[in-house]
PDB file of N, CA and C in Angstrom:
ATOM      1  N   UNK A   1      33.088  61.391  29.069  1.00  0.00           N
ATOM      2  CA  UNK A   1      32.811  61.091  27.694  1.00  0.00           C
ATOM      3  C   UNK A   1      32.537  59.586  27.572  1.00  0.00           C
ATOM      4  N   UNK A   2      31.461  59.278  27.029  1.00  0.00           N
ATOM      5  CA  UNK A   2      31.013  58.168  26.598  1.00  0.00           C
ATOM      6  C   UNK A   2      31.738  56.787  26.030  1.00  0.00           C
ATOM      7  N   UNK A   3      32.490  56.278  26.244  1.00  0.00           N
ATOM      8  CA  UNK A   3      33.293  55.248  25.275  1.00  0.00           C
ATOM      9  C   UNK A   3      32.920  53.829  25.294  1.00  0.00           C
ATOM     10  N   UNK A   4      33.154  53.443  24.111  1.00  0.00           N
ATOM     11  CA  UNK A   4      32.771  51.882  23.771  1.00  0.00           C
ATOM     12  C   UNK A   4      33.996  50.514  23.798  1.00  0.00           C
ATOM     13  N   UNK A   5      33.945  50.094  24.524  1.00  0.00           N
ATOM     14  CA  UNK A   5      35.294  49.023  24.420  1.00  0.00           C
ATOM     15  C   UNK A   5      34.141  47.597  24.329  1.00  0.00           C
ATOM     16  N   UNK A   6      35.146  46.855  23.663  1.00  0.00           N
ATOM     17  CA  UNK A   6      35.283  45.225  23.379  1.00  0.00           C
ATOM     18  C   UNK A   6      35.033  44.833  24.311  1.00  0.00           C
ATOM     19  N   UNK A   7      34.057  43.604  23.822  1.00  0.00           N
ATOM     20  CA  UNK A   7      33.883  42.858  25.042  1.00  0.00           C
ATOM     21  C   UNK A   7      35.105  42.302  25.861  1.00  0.00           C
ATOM     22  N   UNK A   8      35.827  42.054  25.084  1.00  0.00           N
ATOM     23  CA  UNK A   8      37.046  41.083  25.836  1.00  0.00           C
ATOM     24  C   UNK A   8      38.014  42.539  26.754  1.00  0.00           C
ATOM     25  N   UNK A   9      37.848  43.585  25.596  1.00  0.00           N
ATOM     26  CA  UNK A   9      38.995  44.728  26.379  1.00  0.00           C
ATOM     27  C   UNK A   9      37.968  44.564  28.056  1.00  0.00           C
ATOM     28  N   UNK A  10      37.084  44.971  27.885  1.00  0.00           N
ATOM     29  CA  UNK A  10      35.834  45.438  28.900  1.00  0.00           C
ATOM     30  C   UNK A  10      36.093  43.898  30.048  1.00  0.00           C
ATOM     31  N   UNK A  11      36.267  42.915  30.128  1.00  0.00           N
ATOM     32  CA  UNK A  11      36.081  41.679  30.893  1.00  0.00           C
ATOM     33  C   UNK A  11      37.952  41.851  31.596  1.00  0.00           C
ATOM     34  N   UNK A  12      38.550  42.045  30.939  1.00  0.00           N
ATOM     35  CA  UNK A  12      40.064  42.573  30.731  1.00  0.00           C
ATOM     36  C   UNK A  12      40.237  43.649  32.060  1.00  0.00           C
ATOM     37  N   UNK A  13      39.346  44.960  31.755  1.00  0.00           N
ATOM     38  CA  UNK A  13      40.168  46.127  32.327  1.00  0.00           C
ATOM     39  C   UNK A  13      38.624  46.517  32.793  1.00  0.00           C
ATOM     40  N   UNK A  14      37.752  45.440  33.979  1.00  0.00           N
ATOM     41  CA  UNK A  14      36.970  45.740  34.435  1.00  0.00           C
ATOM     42  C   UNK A  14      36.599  47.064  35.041  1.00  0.00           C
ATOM     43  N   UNK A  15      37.805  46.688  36.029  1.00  0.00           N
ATOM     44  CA  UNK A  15      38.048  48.428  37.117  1.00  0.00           C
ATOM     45  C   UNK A  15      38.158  49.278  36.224  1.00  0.00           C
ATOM     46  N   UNK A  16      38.561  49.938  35.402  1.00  0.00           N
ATOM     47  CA  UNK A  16      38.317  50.394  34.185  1.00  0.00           C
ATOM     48  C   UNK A  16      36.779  51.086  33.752  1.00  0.00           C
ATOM     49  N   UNK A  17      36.310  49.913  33.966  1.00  0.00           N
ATOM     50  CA  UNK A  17      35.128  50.459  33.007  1.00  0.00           C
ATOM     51  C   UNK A  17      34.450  51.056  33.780  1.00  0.00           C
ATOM     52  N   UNK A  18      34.266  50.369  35.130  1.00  0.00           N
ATOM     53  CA  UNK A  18      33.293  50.837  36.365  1.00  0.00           C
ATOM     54  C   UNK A  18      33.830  52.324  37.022  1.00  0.00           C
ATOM     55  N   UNK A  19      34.963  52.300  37.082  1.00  0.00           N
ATOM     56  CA  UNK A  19      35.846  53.241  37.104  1.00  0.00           C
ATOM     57  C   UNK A  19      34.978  55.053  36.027  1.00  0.00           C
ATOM     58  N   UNK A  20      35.130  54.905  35.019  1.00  0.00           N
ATOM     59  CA  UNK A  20      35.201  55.771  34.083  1.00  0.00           C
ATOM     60  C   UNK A  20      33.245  55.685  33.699  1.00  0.00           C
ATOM     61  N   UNK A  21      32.566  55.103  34.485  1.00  0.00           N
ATOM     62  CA  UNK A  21      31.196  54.881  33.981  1.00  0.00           C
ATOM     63  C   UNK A  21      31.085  55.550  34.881  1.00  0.00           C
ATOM     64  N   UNK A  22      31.703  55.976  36.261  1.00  0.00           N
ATOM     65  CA  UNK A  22      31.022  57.066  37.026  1.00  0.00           C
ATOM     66  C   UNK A  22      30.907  58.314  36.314  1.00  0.00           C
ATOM     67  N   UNK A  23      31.568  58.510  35.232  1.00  0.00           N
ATOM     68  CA  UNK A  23      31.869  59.703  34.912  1.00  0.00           C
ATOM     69  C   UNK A  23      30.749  59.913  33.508  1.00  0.00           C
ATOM     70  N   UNK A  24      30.567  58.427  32.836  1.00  0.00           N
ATOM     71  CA  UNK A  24      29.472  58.512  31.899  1.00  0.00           C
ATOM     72  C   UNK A  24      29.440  57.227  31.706  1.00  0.00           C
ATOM     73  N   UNK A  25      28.104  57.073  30.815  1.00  0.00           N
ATOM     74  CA  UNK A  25      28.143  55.449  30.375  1.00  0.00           C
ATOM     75  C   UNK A  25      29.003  55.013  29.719  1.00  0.00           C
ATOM     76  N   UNK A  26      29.603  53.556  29.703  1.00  0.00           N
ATOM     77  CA  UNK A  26      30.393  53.267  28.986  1.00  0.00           C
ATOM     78  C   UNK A  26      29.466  52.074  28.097  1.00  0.00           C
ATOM     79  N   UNK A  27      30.176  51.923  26.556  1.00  0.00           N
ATOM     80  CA  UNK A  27      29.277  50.905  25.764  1.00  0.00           C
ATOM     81  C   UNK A  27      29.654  49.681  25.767  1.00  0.00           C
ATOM     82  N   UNK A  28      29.448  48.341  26.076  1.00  0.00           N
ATOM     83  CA  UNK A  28      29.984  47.264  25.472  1.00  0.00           C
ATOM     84  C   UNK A  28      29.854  46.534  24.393  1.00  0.00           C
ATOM     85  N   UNK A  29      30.945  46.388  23.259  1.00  0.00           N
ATOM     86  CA  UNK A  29      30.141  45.866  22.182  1.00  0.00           C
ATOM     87  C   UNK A  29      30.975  44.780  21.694  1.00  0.00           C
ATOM     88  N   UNK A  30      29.869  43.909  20.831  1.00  0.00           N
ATOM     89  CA  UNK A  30      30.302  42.693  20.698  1.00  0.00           C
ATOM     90  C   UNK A  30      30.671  42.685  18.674  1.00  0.00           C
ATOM     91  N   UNK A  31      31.588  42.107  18.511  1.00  0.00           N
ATOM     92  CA  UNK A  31      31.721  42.824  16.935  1.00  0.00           C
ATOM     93  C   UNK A  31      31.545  44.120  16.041  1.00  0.00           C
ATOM     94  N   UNK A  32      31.801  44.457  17.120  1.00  0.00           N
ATOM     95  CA  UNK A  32      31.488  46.096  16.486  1.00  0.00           C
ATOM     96  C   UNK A  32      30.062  46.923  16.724  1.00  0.00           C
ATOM     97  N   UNK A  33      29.288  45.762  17.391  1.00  0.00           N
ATOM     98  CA  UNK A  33      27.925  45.985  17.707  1.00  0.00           C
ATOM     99  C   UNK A  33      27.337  46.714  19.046  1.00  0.00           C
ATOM    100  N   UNK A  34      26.989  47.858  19.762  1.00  0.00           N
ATOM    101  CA  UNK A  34      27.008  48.288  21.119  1.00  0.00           C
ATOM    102  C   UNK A  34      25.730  46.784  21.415  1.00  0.00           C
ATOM    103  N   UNK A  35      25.994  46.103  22.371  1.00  0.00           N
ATOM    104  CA  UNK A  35      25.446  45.341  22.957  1.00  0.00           C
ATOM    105  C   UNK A  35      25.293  45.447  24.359  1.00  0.00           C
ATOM    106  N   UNK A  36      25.655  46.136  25.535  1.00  0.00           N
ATOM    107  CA  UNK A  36      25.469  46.381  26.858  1.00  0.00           C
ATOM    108  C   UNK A  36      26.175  48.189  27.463  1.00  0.00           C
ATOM    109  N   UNK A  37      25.624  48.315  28.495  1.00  0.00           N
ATOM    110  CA  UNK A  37      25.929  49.646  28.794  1.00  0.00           C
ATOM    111  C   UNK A  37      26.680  49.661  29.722  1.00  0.00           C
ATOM    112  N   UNK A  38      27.246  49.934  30.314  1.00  0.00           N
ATOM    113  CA  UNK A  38      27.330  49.971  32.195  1.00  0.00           C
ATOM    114  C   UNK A  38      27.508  51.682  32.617  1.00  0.00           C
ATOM    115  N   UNK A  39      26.847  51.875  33.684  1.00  0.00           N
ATOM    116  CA  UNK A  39      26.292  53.091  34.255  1.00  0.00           C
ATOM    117  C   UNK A  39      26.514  52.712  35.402  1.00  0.00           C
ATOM    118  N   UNK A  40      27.185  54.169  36.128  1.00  0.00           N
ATOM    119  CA  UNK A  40      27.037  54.431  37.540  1.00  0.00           C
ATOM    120  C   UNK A  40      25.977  54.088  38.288  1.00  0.00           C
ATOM    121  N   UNK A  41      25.789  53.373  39.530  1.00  0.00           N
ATOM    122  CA  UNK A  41      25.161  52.995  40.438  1.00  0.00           C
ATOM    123  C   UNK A  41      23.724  54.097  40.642  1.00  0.00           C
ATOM    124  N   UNK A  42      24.412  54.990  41.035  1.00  0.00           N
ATOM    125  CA  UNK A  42      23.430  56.089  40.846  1.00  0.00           C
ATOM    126  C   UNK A  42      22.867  57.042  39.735  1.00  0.00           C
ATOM    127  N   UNK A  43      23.011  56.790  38.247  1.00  0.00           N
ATOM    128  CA  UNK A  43      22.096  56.494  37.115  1.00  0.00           C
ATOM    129  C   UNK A  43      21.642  55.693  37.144  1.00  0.00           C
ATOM    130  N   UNK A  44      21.847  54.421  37.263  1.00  0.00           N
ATOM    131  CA  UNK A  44      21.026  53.462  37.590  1.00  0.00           C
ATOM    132  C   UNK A  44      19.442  53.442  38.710  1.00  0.00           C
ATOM    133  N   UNK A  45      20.004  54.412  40.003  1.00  0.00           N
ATOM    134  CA  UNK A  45      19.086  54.279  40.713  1.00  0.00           C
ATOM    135  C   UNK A  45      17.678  55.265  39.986  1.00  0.00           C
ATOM    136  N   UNK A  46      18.422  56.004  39.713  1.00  0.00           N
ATOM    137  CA  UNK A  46      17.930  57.225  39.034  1.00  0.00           C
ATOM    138  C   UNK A  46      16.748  56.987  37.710  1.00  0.00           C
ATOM    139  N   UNK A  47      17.224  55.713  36.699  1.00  0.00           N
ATOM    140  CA  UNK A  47      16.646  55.516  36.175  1.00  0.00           C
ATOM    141  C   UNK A  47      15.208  53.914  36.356  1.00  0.00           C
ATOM    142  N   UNK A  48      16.340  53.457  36.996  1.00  0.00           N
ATOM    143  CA  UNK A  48      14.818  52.716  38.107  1.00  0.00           C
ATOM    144  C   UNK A  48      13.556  53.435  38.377  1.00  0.00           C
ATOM    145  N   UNK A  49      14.152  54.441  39.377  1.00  0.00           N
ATOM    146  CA  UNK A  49      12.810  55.428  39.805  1.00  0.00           C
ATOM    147  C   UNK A  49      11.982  55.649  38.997  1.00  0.00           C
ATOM    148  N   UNK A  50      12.560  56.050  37.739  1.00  0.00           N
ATOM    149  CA  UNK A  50      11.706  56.591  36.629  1.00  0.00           C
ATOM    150  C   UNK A  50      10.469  55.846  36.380  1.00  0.00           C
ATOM    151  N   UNK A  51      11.565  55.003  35.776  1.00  0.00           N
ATOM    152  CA  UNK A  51      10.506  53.553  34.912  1.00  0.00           C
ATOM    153  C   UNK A  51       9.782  52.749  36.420  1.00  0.00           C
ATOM    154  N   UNK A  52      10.060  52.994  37.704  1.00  0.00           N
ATOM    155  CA  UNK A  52       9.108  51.828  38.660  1.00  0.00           C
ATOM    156  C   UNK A  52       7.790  53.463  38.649  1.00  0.00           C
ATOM    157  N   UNK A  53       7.873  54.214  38.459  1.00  0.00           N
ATOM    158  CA  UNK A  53       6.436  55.231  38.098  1.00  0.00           C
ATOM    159  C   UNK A  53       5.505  55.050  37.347  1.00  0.00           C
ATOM    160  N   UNK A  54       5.628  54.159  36.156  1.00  0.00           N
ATOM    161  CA  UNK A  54       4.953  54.300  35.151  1.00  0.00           C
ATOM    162  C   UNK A  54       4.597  53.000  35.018  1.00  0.00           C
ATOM    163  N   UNK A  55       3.031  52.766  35.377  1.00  0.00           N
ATOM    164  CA  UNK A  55       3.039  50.973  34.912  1.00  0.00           C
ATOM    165  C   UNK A  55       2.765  51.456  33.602  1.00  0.00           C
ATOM    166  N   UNK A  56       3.048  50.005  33.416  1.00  0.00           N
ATOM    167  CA  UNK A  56       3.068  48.882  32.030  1.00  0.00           C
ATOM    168  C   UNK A  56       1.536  49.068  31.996  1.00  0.00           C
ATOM    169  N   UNK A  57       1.151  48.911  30.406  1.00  0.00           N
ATOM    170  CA  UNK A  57      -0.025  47.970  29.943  1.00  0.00           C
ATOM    171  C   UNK A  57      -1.154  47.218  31.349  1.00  0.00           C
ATOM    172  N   UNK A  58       0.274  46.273  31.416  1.00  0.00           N
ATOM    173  CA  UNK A  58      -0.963  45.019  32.324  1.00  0.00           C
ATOM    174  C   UNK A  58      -0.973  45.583  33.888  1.00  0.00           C
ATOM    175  N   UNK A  59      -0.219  46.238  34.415  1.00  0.00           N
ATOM    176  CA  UNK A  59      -0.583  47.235  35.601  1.00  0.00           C
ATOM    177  C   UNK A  59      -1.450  47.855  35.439  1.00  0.00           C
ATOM    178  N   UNK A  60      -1.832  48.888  34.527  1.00  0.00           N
ATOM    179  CA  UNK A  60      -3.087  49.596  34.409  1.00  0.00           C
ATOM    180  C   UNK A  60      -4.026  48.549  34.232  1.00  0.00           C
ATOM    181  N   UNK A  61      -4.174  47.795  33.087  1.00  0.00           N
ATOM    182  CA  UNK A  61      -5.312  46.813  33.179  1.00  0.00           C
ATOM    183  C   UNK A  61      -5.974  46.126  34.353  1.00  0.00           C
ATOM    184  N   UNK A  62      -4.989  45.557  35.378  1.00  0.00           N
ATOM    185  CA  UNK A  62      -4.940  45.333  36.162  1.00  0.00           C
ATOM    186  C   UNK A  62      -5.578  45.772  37.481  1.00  0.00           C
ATOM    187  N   UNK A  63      -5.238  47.468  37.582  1.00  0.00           N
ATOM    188  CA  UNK A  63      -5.876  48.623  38.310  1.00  0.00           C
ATOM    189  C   UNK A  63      -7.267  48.975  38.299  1.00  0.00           C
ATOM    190  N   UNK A  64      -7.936  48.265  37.283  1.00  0.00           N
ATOM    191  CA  UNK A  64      -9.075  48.725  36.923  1.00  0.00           C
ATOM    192  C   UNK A  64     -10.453  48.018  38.171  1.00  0.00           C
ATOM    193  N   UNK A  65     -11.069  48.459  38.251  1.00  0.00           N
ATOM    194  CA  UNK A  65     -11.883  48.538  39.820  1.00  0.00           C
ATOM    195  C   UNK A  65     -12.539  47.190  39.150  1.00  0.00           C
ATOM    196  N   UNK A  66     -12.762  46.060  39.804  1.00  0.00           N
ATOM    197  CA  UNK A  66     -13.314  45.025  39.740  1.00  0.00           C
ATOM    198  C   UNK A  66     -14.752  45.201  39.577  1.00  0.00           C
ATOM    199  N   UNK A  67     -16.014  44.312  38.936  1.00  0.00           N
ATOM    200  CA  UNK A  67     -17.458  44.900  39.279  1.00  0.00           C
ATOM    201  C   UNK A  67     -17.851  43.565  40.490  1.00  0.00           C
ATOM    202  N   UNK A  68     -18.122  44.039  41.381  1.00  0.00           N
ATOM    203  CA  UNK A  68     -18.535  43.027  42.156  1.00  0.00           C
ATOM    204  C   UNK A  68     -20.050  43.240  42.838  1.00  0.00           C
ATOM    205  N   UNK A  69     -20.115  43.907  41.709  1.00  0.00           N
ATOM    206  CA  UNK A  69     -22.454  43.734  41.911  1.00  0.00           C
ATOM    207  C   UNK A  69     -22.486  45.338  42.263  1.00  0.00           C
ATOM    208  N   UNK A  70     -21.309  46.452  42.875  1.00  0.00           N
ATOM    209  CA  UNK A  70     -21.918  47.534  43.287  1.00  0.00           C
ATOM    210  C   UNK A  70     -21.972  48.408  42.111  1.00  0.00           C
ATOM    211  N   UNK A  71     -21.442  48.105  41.353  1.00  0.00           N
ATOM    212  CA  UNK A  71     -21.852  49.081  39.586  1.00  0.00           C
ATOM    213  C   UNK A  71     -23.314  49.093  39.368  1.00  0.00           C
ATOM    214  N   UNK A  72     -23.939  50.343  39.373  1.00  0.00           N
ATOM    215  CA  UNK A  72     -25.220  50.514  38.408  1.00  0.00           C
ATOM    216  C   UNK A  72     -25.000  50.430  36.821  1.00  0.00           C
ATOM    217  N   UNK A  73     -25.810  49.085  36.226  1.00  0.00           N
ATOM    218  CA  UNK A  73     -25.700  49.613  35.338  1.00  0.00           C
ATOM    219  C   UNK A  73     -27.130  50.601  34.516  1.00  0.00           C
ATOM    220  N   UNK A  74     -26.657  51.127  33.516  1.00  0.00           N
ATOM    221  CA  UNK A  74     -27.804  51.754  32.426  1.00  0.00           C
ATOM    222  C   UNK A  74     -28.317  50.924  31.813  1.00  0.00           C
ATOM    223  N   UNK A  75     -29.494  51.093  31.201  1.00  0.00           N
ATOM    224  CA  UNK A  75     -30.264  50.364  30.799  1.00  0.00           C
ATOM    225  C   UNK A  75     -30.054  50.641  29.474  1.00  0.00           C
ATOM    226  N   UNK A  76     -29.382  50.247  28.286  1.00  0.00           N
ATOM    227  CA  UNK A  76     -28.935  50.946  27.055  1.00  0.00           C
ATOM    228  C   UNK A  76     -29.461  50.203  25.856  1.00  0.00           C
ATOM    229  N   UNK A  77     -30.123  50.963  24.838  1.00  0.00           N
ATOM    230  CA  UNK A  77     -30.322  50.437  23.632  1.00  0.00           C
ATOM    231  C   UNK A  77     -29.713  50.215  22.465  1.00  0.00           C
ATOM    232  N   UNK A  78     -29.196  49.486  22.109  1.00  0.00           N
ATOM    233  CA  UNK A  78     -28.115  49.522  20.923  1.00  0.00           C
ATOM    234  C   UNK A  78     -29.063  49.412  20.055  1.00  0.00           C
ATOM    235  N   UNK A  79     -28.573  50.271  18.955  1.00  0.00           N
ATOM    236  CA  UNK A  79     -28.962  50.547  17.795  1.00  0.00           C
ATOM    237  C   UNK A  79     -28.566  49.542  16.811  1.00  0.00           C
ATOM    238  N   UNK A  80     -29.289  49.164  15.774  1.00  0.00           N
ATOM    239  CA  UNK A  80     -28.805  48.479  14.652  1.00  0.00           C
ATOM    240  C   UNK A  80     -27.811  48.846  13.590  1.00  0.00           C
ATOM    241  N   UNK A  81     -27.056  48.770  13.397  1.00  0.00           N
ATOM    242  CA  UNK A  81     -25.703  48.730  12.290  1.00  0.00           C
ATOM    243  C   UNK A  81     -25.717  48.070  10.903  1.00  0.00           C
ATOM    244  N   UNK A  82     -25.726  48.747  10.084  1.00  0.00           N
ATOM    245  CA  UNK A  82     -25.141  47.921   8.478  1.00  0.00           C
ATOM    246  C   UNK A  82     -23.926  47.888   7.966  1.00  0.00           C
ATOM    247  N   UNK A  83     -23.423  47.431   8.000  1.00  0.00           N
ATOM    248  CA  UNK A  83     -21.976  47.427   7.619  1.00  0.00           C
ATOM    249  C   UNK A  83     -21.656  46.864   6.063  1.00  0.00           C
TER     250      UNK A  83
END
């Protein structure tokens, strides 16, 4: 089961937290606020994997095949527009 302790309880009763995060995440919060998680090693790895699958934005952008003269292009007419 999920539980949230204080920052100070949490810095306090470390073994504790790491302890009982194998079993689920635990929350850390700062004024009453959840501000950090801590998760088992292996949720962790688990959720790495995930997210290193999926680029970002600027990875795909990035991916995109360079033109270095071997692109044909078309010969295209743009039409006029009124806006």
């Amino acid at each position: 089961m999920t539980r949230a302790w204080a920052l100070q309880d949490a810095k306090d009763r470390l073994g504790e937290v790491v302890e009982a995060a194998q079993q689920a995440p635990q929350l850390v919060t700062e004024g009453g606020v959840a501000s950090a998680a801590v998760i088992s090693a292996a949720d962790y790895r688990r959720v790495e994997h995930i997210l290193g699958r999926k680029p970002g934005l600027v990875q795909h952008l990035l991916a995109i095949p360079k033109d270095d003269g071997g692109f044909e292009r078309s010969d295209v007419t743009l039409r006029d527009v009124e806006f």
